[in-house]
C-alpha atoms as a PDB file:
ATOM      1  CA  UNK A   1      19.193   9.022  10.939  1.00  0.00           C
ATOM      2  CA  UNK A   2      19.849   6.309  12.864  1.00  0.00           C
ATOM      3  CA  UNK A   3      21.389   2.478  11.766  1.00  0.00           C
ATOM      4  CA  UNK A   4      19.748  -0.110  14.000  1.00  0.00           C
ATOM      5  CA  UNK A   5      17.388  -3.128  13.300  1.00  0.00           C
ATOM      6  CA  UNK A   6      13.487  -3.459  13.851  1.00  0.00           C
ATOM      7  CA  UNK A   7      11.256  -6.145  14.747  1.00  0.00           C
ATOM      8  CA  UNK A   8       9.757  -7.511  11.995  1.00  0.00           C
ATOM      9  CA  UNK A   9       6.998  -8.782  13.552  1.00  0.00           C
ATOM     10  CA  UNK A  10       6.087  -5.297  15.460  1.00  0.00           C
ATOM     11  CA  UNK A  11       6.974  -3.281  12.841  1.00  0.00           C
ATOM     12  CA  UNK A  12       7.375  -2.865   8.816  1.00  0.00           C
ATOM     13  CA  UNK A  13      10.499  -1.038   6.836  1.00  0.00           C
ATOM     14  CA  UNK A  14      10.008   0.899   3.933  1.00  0.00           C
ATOM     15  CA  UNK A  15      12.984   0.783   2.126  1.00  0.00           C
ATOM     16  CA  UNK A  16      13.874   3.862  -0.073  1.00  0.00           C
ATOM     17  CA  UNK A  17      14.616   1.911  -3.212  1.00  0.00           C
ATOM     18  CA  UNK A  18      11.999   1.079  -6.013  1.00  0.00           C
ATOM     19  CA  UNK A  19      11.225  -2.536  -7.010  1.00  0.00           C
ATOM     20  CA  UNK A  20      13.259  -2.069 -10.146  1.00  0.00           C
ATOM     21  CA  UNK A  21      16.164  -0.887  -7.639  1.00  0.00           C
ATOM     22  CA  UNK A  22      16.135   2.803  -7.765  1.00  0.00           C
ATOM     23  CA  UNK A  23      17.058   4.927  -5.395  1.00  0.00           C
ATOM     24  CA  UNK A  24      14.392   7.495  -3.967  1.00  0.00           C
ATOM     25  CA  UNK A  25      14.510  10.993  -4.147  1.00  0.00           C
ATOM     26  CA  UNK A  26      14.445  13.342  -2.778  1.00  0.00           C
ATOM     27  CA  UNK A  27      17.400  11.805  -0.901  1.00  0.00           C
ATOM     28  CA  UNK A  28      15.492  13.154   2.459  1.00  0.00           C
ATOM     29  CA  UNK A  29      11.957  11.472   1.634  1.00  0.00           C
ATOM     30  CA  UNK A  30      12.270   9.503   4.955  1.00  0.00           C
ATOM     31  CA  UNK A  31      12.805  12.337   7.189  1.00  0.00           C
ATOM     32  CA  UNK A  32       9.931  14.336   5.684  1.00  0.00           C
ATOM     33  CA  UNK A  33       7.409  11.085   5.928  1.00  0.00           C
ATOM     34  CA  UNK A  34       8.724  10.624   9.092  1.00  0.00           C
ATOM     35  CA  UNK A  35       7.957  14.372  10.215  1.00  0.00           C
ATOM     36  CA  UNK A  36       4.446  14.231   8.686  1.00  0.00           C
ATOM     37  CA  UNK A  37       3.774  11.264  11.069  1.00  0.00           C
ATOM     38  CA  UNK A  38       5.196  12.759  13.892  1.00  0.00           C
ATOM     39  CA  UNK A  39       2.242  14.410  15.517  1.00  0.00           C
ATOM     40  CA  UNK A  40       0.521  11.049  16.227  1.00  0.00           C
ATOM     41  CA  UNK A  41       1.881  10.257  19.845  1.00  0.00           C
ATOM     42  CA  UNK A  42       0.833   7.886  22.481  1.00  0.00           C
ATOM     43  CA  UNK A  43       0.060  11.203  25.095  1.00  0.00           C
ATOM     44  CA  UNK A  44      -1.338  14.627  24.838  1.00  0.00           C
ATOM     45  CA  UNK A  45       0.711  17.050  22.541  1.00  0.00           C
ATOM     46  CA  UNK A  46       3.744  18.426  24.789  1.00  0.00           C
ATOM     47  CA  UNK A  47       5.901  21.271  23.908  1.00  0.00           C
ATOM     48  CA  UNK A  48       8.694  20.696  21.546  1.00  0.00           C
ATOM     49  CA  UNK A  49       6.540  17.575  20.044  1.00  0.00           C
ATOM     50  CA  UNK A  50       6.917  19.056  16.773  1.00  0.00           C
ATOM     51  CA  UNK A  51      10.575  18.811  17.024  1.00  0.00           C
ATOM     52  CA  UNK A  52      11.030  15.077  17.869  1.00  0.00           C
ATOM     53  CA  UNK A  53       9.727  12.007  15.548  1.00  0.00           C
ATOM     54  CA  UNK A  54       6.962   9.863  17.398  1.00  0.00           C
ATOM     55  CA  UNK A  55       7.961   6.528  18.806  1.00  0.00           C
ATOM     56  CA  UNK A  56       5.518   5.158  15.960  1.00  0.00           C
ATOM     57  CA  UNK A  57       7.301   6.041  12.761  1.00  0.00           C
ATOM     58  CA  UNK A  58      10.955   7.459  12.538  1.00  0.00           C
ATOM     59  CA  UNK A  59      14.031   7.309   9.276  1.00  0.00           C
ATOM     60  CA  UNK A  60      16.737   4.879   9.728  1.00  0.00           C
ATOM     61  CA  UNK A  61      19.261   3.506   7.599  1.00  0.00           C
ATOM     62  CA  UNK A  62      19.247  -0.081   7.072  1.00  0.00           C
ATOM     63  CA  UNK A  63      21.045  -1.760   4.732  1.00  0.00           C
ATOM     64  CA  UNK A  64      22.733   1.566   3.440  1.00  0.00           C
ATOM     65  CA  UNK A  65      19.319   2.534   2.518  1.00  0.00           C
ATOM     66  CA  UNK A  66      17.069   5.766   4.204  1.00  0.00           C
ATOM     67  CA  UNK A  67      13.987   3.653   5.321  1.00  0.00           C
ATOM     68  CA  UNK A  68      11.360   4.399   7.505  1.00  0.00           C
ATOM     69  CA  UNK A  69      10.196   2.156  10.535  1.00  0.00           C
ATOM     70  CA  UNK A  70       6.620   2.201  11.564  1.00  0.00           C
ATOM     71  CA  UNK A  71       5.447   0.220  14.113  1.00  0.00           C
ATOM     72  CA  UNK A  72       1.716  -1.879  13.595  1.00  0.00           C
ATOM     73  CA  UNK A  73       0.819   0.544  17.144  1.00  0.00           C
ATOM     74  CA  UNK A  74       0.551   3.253  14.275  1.00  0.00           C
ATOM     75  CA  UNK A  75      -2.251   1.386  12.641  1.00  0.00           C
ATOM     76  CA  UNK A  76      -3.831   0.032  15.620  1.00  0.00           C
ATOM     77  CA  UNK A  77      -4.428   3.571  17.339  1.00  0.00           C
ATOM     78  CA  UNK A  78      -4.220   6.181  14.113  1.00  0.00           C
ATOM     79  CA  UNK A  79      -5.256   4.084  11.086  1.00  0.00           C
ATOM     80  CA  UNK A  80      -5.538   6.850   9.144  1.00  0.00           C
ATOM     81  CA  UNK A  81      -1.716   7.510   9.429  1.00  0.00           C
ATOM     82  CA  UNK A  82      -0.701   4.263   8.648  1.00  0.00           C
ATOM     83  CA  UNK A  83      -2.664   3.778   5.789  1.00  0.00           C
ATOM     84  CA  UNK A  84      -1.423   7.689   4.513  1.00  0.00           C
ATOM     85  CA  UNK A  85       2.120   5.735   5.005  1.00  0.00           C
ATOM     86  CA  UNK A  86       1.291   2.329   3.275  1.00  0.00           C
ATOM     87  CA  UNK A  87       0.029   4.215   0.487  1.00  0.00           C
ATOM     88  CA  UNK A  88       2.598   6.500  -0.103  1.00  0.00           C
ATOM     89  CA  UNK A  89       5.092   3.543  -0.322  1.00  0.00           C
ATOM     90  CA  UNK A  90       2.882   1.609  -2.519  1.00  0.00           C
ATOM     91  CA  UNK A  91       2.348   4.992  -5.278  1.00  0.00           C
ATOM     92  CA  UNK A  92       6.408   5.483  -5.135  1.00  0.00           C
ATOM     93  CA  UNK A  93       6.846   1.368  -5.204  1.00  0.00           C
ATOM     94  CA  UNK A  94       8.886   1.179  -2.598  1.00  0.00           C
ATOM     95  CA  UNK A  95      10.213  -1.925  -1.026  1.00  0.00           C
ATOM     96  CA  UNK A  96       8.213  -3.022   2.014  1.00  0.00           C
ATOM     97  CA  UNK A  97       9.752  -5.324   4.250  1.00  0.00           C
ATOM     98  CA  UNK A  98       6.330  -6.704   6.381  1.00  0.00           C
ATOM     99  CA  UNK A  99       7.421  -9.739   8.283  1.00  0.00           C
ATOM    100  CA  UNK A 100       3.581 -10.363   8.747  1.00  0.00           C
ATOM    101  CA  UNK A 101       3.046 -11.149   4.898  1.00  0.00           C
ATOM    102  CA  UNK A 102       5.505 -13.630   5.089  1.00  0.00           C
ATOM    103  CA  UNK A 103       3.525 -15.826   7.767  1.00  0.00           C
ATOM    104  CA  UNK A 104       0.480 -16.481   5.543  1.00  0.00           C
END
């Protein structure tokens, strides 16, 4: 996974630890979530697609935490996906870090 930062108005983190401050399991839930997303790309499928994560949603650590980064292009071109992604954050309460929210 890689440790880098994100743009918190571009994208939103979900952060592998529970509002009560759990840690997640399994201790690879961001690089499955991350996998399921990967077929939503900006181009055509391409061979070896399914081996890569798409530029839209990929694990990182941040904080020493596994998160997930999704950029909003997710839910401007595959809605579906990001609200399959929102949701399963929300029905494990994880901690999402939406720099949006925070403007209104």
């Amino acid at each position: 996974m890689a440790v880098m930062s994100f743009d918190t108005t571009q994208e939103i983190l979900i952060q592998g630890i529970t509002s009560t401050g759990r840690t997640f399991r399994p201790s690879n839930w961001a690089d499955r979530l991350a996998g399921v997303i990967s077929q939503f790309r900006p181009q055509d499928p391409m061979p070896g697609d399914h081996l890569t994560y798409s530029p839209w949603c990929f694990p990182m650590i941040y904080n020493n935490i596994n998160s997930v980064i999704v950029s909003r292009t997710l839910q401007e071109r595959f809605p579906h996906a990001w609200d399959y992604i929102y949701s399963f954050a929300r029905d494990n309460d994880l901690q999402i870090i939406d720099g949006t929210q925070s403007e209104k």
